[in-house]
Protein backbone atom coordinates (compact mmCIF):
# COMPACT_ATOMS: atom_id res chain seq x y z
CA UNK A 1 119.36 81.07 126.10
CA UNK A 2 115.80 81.22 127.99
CA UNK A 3 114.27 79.32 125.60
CA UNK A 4 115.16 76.00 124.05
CA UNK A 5 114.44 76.33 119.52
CA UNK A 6 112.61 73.98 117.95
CA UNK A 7 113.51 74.66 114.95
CA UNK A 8 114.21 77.62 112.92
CA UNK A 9 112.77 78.38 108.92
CA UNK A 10 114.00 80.57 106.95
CA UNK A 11 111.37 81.03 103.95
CA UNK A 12 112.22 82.28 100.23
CA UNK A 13 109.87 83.15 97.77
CA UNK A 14 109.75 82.32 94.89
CA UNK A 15 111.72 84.75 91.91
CA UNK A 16 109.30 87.01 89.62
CA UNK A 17 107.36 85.56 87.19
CA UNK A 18 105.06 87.57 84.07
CA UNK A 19 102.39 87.09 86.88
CA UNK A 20 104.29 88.81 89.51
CA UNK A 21 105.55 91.92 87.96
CA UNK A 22 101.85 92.36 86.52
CA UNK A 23 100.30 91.86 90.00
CA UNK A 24 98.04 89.15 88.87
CA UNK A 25 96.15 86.53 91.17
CA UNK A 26 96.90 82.94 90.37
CA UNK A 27 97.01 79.81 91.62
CA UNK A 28 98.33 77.31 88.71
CA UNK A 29 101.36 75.04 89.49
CA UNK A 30 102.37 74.30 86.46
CA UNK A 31 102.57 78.25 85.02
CA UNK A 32 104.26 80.62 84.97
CA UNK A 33 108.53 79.78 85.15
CA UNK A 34 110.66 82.09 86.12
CA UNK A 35 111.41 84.92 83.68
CA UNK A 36 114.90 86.51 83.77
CA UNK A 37 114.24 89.08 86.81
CA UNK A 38 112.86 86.13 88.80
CA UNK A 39 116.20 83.97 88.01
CA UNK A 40 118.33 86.90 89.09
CA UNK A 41 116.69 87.79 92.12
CA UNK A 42 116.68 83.80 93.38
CA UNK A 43 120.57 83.81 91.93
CA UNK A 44 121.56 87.38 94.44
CA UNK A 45 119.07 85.65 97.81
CA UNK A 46 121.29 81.79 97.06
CA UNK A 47 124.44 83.90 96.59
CA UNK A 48 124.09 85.90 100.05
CA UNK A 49 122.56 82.99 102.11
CA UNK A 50 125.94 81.10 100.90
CA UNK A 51 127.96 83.86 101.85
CA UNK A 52 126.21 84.72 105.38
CA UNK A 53 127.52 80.88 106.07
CA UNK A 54 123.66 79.97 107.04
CA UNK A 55 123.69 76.80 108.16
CA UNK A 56 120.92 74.59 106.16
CA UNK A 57 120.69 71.00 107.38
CA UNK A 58 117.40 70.55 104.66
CA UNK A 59 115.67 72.62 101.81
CA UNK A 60 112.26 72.20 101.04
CA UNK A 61 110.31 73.62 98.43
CA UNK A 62 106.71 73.52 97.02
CA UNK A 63 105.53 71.78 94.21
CA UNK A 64 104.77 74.66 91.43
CA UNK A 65 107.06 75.00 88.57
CA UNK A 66 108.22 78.64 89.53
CA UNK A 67 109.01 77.19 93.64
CA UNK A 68 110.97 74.07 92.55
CA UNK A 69 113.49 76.03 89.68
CA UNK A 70 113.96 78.59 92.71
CA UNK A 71 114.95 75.79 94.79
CA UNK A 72 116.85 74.12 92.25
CA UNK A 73 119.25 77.47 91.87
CA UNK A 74 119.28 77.53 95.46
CA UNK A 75 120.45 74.05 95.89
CA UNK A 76 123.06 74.22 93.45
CA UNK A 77 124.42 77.55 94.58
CA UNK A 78 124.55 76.58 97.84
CA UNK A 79 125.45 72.56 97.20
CA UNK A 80 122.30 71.00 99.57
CA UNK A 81 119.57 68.80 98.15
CA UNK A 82 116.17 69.55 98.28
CA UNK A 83 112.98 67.84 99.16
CA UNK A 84 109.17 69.14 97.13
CA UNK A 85 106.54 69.68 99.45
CA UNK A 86 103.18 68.32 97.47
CA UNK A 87 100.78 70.20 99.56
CA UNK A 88 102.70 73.53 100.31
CA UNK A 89 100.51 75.22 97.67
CA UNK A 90 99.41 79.16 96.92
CA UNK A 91 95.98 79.91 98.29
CA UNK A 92 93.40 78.88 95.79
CA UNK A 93 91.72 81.97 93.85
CA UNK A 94 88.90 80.40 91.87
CA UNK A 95 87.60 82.48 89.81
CA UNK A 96 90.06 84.94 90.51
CA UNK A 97 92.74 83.52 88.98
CA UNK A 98 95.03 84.92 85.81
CA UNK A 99 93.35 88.20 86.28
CA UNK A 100 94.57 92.02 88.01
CA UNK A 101 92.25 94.15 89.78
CA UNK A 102 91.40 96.26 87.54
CA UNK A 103 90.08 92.75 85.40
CA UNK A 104 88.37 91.83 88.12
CA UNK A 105 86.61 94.98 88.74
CA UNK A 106 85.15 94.36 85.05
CA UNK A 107 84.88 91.33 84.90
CA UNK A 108 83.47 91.27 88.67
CA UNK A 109 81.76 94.23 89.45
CA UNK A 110 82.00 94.81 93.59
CA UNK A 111 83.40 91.63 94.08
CA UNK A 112 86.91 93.72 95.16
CA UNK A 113 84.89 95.82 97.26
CA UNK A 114 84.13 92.63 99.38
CA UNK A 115 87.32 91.47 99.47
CA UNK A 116 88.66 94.20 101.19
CA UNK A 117 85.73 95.12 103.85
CA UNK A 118 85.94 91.57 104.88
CA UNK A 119 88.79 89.94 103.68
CA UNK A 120 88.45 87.03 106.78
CA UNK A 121 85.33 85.62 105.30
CA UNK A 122 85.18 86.87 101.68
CA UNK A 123 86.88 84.61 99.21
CA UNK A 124 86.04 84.37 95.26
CA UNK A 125 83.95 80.91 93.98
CA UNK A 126 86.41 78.26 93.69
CA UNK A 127 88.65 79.94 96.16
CA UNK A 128 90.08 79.03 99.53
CA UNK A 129 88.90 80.68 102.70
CA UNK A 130 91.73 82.43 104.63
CA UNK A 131 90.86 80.70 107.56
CA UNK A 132 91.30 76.99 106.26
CA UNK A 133 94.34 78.35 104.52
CA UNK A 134 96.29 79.19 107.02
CA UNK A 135 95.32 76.17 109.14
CA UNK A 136 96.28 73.96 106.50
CA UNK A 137 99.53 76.12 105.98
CA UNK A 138 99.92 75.27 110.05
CA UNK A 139 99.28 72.20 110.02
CA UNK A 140 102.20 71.10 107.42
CA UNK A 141 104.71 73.17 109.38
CA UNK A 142 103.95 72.15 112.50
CA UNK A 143 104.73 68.04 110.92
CA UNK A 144 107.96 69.54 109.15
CA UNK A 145 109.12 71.41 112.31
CA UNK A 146 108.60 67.69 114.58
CA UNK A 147 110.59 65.80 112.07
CA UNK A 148 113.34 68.34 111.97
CA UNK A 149 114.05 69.07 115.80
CA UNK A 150 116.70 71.26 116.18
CA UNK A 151 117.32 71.75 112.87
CA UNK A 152 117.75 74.86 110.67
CA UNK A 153 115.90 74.69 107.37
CA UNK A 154 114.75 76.81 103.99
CA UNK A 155 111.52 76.50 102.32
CA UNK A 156 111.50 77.96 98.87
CA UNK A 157 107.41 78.43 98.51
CA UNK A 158 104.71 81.09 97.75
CA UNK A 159 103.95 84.63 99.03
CA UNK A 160 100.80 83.68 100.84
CA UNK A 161 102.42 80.49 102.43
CA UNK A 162 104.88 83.17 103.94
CA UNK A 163 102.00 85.56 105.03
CA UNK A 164 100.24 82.61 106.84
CA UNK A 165 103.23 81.16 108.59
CA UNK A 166 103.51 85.35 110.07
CA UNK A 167 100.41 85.41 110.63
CA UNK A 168 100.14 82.06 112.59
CA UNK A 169 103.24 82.61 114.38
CA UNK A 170 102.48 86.36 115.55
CA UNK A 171 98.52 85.97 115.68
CA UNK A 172 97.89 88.49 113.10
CA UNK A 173 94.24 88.90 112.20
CA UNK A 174 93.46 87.56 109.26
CA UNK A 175 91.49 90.36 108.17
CA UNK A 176 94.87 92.32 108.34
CA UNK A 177 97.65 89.64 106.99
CA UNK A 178 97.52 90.82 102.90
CA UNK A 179 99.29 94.20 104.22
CA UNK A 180 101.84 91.68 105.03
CA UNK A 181 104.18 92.38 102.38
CA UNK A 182 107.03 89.45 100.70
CA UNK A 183 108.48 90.88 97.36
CA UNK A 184 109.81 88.11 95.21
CA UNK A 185 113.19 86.67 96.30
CA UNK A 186 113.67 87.54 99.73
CA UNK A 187 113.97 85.93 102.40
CA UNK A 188 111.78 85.52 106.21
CA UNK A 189 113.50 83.69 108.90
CA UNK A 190 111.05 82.73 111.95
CA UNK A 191 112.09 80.71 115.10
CA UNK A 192 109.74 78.42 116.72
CA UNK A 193 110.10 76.95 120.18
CA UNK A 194 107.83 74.31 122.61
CA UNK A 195 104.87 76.88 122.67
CA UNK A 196 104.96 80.19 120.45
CA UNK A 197 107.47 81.37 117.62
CA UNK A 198 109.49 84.38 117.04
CA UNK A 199 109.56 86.52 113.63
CA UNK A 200 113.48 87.17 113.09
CA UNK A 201 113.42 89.33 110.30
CA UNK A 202 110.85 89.54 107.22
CA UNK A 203 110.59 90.35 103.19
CA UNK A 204 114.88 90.84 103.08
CA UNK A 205 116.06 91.49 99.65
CA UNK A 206 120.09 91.56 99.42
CA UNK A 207 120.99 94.74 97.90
C-alpha cells in the first residue's frame, strides 16, 4: 500500500426517530428515542457489520438519547463496549428546532429562502454557523483519530456530524454539503492517512 492509514471510521447514524420520518429540524439530546423503525434499522446495520467480520477495536457514540440506544444495540449485537462522546453533538438549530419546513415557512416567513441562497453564512437565531460546525466536528476527530493510530473504529452519531466529517475530508463547499444525503441507519466508512482522507463508501443501508 502507497499510503500508510491512520485510522479508519466507519460512521452510523442514528435509527429513525418521530423527528426523522417527519423531516423535522432538531437539536435536543434528550428527545426523541428510537421508535420501532429506528430500532430495526440499527438491529439490520449491527447484524451485517457482525456478519461482514468488520474489525472494531472501539465504538464511540454521541451523547443524545437516540445515538447512545443505537450504540447500545450495536454493542451488544456485535459484543464491543462503547465509549459516549460529550461533545459529538447535532448542529444547533435555534429557533429552528421541533419544526418542518413548511412550519417554518409560517412561522418564519423567508427565513427558508435564506437558508438555501446562502446556506454557508445563513443560520437561524440560536443556531450554529456551518462553518464553526464543521471545525468543531474536525477538531474532535482529528483528537479521536491520534489516540487511536492504526485502529479501526465506529461512531454511532448524527446526520450532520456525518455530512461534516465528508465534507472536511473531501473539501466539499459548505454551501453544497446538505445535498449530502445519510438516511437513518446506514453506515459511511472514511479512511484517513498523515495528510488527506479517503471516502470509502457513503449512506449504505443493508438490504
Amino acid at each position: 500500500m502507497l499510503f500508510k492509514r491512520k485510522c479508519k471510521i466507519t460512521f452510523i447514524r442514528h435509527g429513525a426517530t418521530i423527528n426523522t420520518e417527519e423531516n423535522r429540524f432538531f437539536d435536543d439530546e434528550s428527545y426523541p428515542a428510537l421508535n420501532a423503525n429506528g430500532r430495526e434499522e440499527i438491529e439490520k446495520i449491527s447484524e451485517w457489520v457482525k456478519n461482514k467480520g468488520l474489525k472494531i477495536d472501539k465504538i464511540y457514540s454521541s451523547s443524545a438519547l437516540r445515538t447512545v440506544q443505537s450504540a447500545r444495540i450495536l454493542s451488544e449485537i456485535c459484543n464491543c463496549e462503547f465509549e459516549i462522546l460529550p461533545d459529538l453533538n447535532s448542529r444547533k438549530v435555534g429557533i429552528w428546532s421541533g419544526l418542518t419546513f413548511a412550519e417554518i415557512d409560517k412561522k418564519y416567513p423567508n427565513l427558508k429562502d435564506k437558508y438555501h441562497e446562502d446556506p454557508e453564512n445563513f443560520y437561524p437565531e440560536g443556531g450554529e454557523p456551518a462553518k464553526e460546525y464543521n471545525q468543531k466536528v474536525a477538531n474532535i476527530l482529528n483528537n479521536i483519530i491520534e489516540k487511536n493510530l492504526h485502529k479501526r473504529l465506529i461512531i454511532v452519531t448524527h446526520g450532520e456530524v456525518i455530512q461534516a466529517a465528508i465534507a472536511n475530508a473531501l473539501n466539499i463547499p459548505l454551501g453544497n454539503q446538505f445535498k449530502v444525503y445519510i438516511p437513518t441507519g446506514s453506515a459511511t466508512q472514511i479512511s484517513y492517512f498523515e495528510d488527506f482522507a479517503s471516502l470509502v463508501y457513503s449512506a449504505y443501508l443493508p438490504i
